[in-house]
N, C-alpha and C. Protein backbone atom coordinates (compact mmCIF):
# COMPACT_ATOMS: atom_id res chain seq x y z
N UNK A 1 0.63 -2.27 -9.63
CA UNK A 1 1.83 -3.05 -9.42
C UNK A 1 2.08 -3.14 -7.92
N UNK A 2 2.70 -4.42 -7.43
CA UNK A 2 2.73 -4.35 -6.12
C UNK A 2 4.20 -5.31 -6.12
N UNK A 3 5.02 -4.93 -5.42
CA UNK A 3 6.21 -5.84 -5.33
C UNK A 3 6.54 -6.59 -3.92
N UNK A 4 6.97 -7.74 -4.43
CA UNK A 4 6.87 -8.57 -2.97
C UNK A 4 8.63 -8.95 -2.83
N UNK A 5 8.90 -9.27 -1.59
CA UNK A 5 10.65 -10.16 -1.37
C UNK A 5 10.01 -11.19 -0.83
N UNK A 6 10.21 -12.42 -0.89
CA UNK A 6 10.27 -13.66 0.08
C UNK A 6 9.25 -13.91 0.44
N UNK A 7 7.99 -13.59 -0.69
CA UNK A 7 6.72 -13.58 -0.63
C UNK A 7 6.25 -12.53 0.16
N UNK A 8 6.68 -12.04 0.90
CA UNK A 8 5.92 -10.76 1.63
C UNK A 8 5.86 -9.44 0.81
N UNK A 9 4.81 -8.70 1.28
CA UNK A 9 4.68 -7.73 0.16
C UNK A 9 5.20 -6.41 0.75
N UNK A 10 5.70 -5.36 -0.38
CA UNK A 10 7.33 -4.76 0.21
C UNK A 10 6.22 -3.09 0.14
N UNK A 11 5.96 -2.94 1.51
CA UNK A 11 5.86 -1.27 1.43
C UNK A 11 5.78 -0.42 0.52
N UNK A 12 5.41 -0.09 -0.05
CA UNK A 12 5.44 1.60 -1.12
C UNK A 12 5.95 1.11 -2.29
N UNK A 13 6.10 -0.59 -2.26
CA UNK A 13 6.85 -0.34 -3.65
C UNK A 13 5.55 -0.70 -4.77
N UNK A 14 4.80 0.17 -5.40
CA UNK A 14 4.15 -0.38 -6.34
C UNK A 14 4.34 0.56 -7.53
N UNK A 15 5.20 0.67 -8.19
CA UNK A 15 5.47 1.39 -8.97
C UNK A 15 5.88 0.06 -10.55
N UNK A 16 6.53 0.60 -11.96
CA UNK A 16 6.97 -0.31 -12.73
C UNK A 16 8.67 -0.54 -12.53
N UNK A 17 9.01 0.39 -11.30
CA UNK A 17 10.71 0.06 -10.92
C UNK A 17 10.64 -0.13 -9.66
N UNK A 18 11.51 -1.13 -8.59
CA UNK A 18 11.84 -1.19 -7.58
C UNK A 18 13.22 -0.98 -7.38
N UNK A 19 13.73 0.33 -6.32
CA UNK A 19 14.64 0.52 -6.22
C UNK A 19 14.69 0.45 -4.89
N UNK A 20 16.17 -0.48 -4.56
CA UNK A 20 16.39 -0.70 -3.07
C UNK A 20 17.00 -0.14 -2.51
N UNK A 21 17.26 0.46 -1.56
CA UNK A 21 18.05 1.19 -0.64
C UNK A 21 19.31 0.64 -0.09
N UNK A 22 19.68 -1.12 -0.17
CA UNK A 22 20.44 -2.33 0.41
C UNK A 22 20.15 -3.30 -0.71
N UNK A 23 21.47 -3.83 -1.15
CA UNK A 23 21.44 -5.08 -2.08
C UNK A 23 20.10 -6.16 -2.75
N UNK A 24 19.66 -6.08 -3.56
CA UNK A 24 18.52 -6.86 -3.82
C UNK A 24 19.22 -8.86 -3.23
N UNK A 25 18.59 -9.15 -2.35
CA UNK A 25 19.03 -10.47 -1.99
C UNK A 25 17.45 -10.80 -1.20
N UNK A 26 17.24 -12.15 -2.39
CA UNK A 26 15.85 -12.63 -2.31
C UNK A 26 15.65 -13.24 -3.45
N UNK A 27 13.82 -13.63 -3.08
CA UNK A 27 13.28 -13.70 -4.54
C UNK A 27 11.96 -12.94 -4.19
N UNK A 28 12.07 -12.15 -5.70
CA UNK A 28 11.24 -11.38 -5.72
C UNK A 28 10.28 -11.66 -6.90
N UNK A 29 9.22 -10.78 -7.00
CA UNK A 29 7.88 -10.77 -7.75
C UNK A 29 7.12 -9.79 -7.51
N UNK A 30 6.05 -9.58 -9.04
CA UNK A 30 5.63 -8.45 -8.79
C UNK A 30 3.83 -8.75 -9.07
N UNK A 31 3.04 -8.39 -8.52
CA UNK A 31 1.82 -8.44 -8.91
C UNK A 31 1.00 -7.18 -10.31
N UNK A 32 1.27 -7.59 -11.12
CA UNK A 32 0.32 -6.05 -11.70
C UNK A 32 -1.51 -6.31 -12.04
N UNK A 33 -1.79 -5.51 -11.64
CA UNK A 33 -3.50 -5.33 -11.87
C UNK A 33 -3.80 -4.25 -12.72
N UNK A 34 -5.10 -4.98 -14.11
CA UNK A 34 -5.18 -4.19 -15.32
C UNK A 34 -6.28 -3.13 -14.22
N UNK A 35 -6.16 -2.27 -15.45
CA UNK A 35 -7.69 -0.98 -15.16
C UNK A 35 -8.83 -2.13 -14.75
N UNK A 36 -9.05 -2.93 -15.51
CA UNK A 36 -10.54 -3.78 -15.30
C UNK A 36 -10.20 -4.78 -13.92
N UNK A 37 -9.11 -4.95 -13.09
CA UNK A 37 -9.11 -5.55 -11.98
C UNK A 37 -8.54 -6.76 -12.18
N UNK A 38 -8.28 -7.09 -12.93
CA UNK A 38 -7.30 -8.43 -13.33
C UNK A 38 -6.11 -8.51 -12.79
N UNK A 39 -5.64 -9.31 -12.53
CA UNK A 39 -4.02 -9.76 -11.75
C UNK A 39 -2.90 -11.01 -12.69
N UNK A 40 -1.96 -10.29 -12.56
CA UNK A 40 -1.02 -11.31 -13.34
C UNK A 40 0.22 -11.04 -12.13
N UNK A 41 0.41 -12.25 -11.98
CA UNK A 41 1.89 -12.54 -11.33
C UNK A 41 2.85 -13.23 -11.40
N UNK A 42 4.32 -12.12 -11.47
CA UNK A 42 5.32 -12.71 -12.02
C UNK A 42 5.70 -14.01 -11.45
N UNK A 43 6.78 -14.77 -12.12
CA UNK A 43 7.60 -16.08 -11.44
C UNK A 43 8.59 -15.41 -10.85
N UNK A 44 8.81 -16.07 -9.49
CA UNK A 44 9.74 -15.53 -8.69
C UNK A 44 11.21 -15.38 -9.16
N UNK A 45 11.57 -14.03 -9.10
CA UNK A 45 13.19 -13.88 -9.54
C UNK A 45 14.23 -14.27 -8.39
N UNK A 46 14.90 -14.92 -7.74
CA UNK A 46 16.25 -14.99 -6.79
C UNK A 46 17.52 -14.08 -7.32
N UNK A 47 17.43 -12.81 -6.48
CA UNK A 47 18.54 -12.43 -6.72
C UNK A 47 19.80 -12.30 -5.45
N UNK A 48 20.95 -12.31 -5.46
CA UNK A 48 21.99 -12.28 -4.78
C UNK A 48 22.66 -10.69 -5.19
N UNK A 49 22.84 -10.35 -4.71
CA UNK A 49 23.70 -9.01 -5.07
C UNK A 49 24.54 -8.36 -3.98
N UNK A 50 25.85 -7.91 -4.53
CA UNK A 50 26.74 -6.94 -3.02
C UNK A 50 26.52 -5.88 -3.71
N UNK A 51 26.34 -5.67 -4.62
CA UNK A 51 25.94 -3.62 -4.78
C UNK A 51 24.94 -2.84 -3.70
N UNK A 52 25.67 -1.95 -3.40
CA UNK A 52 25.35 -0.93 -1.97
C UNK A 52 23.49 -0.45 -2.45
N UNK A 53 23.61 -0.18 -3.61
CA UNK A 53 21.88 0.67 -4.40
C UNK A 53 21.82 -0.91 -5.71
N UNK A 54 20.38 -1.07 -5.79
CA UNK A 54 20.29 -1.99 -6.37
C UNK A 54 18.63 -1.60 -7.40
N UNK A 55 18.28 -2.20 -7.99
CA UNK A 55 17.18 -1.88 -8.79
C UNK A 55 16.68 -2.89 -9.96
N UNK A 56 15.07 -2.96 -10.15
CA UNK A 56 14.52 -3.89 -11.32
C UNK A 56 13.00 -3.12 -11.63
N UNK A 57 12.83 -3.56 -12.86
CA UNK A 57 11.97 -3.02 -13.82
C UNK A 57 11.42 -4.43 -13.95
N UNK A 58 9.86 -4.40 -14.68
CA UNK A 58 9.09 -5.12 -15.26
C UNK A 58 8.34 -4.04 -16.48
N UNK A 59 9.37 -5.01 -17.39
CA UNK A 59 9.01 -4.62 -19.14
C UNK A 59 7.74 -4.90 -19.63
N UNK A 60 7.19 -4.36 -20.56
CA UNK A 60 5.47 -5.59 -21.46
C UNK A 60 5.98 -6.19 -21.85
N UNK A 61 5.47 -7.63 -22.14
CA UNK A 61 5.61 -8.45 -22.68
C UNK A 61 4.73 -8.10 -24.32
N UNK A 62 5.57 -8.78 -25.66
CA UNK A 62 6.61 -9.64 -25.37
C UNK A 62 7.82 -8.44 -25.30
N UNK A 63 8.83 -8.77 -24.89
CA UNK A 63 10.04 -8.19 -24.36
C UNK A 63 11.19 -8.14 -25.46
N UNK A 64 11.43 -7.54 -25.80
CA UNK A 64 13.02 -7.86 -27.10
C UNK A 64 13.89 -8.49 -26.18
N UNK A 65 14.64 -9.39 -27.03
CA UNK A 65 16.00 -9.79 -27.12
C UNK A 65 16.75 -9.51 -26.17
N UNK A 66 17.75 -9.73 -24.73
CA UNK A 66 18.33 -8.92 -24.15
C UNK A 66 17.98 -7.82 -23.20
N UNK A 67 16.55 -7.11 -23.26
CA UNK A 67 15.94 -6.50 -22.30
C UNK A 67 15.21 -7.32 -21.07
């Protein structure tokens, strides 16, 4: 997993959560690569936010209802 803001790709974040230190304000996306080397990449999310700590997950697909 590799997470990007504003197309640039964001330091240390390759984990299945990105947690920000300052408001998520952007659009973001995440790259994940299977064991066999394959790449899937998300559609860019735009988020706006004033919360001081901010945070996002990428679920498997398919995803329930509401998650």
């Amino acid at each position: 997993m590799q997470w990007f803001k504003d197309g640039q790709l964001i330091t240390g974040a390759t984990g299945q959560f990105y947690n920000a230190p300052q408001p998520l304000n952007g659009a973001y996306h995440v790259i994940a690569t299977a064991l066999n080397g394959n790449q899937m990449q998300t559609c860019p999310v735009t988020i706006a936010s004033s919360k001081q700590k901010s945070s996002m997950t990428v679920a498997p697909n398919p995803v329930k209802s509401g998650n």
